[in-house]
C-alpha atoms as a PDB file:
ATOM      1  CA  UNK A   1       0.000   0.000   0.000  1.00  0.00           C
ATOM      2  CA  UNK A   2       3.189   2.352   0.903  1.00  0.00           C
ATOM      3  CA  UNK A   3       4.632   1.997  -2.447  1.00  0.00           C
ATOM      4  CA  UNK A   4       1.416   3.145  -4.255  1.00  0.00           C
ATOM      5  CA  UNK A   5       1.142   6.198  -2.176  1.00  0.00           C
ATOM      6  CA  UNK A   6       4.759   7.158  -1.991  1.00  0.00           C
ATOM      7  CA  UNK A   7       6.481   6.271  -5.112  1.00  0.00           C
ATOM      8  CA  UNK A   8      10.200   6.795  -5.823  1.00  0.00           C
ATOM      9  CA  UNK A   9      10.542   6.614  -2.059  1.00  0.00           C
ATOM     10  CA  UNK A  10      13.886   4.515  -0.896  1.00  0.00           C
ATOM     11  CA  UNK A  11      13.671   3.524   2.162  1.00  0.00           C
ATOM     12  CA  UNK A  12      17.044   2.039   4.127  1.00  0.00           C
ATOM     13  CA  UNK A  13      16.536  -0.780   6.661  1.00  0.00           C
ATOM     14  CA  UNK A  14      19.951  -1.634   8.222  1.00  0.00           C
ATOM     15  CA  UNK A  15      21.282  -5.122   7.927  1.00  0.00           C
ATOM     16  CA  UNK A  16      21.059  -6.082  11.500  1.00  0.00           C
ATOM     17  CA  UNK A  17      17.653  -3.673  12.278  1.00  0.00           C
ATOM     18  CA  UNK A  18      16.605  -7.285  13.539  1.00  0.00           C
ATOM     19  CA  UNK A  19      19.334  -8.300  16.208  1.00  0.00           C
ATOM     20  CA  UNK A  20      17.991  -7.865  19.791  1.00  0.00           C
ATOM     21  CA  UNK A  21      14.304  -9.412  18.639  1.00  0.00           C
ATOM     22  CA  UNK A  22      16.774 -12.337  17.327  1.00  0.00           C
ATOM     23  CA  UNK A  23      18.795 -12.640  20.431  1.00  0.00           C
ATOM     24  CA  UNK A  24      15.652 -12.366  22.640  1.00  0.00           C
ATOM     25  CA  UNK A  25      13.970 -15.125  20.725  1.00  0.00           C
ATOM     26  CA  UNK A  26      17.315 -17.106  20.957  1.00  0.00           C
ATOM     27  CA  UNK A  27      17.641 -16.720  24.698  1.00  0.00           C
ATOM     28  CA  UNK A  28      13.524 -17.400  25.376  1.00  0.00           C
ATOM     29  CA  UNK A  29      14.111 -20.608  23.370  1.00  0.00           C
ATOM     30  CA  UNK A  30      17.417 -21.955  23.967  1.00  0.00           C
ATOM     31  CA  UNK A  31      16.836 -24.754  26.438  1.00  0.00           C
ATOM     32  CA  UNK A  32      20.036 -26.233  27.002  1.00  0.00           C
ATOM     33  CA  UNK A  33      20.533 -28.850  24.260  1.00  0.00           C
ATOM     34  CA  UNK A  34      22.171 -28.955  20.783  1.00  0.00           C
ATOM     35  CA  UNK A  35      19.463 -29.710  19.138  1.00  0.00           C
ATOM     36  CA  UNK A  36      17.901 -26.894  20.065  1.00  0.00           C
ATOM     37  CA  UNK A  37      21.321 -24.309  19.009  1.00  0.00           C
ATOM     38  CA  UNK A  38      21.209 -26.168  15.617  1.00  0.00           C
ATOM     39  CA  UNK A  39      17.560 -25.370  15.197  1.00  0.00           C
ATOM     40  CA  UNK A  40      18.275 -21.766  16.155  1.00  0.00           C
ATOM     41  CA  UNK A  41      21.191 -21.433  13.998  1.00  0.00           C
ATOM     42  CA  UNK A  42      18.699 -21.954  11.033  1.00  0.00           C
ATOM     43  CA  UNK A  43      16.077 -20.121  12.159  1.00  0.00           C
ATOM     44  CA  UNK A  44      18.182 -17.090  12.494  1.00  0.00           C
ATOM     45  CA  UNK A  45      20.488 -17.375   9.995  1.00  0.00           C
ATOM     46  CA  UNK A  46      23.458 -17.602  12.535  1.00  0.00           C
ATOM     47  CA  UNK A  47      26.301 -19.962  12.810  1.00  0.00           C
ATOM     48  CA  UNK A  48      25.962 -22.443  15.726  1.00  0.00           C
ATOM     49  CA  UNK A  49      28.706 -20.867  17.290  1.00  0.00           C
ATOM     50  CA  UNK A  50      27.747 -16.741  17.307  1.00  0.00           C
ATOM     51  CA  UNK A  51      24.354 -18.705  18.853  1.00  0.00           C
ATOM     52  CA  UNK A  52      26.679 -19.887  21.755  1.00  0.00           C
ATOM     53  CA  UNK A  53      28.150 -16.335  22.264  1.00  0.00           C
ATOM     54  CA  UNK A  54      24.573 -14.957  22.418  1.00  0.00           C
ATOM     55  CA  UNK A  55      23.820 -17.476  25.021  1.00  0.00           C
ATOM     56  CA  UNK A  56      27.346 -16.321  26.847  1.00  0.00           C
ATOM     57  CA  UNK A  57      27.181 -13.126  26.923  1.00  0.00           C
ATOM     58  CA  UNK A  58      23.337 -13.067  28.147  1.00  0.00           C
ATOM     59  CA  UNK A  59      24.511 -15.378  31.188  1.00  0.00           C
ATOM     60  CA  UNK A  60      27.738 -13.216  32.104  1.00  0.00           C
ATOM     61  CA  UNK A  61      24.809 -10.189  31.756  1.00  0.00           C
ATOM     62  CA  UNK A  62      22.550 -12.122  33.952  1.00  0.00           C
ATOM     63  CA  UNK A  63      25.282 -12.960  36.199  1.00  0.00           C
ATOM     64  CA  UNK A  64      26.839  -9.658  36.648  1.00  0.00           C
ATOM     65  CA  UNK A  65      23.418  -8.244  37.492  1.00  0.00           C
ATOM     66  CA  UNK A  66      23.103 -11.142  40.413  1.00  0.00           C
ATOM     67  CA  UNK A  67      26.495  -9.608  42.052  1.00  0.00           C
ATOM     68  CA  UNK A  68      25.333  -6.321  41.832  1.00  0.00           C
ATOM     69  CA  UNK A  69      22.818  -6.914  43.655  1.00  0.00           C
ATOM     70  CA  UNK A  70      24.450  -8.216  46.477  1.00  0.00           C
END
């Protein structure tokens, strides 16, 4: 509908526009086993291993957080 009422418009979306809702929806789902980081890494379009730094860095996050509060 856009493109018939704006036309000639370009409109930029940047290549990773996308990340957090990815790395939220990897950390919701990731339960633990392999299976489950293969199945994300095709999902998302992400190698199995930048799906195990997502994982790492939200539990050093998570962990941080914990001492903090201490």
């Amino acid at each position: 509908m856009l493109i018939f009422l704006l036309p000639g418009l370009n409109v930029s979306i940047p290549k990773n526009a996308l990340r957090i809702v990815k790395e939220r929806h990897i950390i919701n789902e990731y339960d633990g086993t392999r299976f489950t980081i293969n199945r994300l890494a095709v999902e998302c379009d992400l190698s199995q291993r930048h799906i195990y730094r997502i994982i790492e860095n939200h539990l050093h996050k998570s962990k941080n957080k914990d001492s903090k509060k201490d």
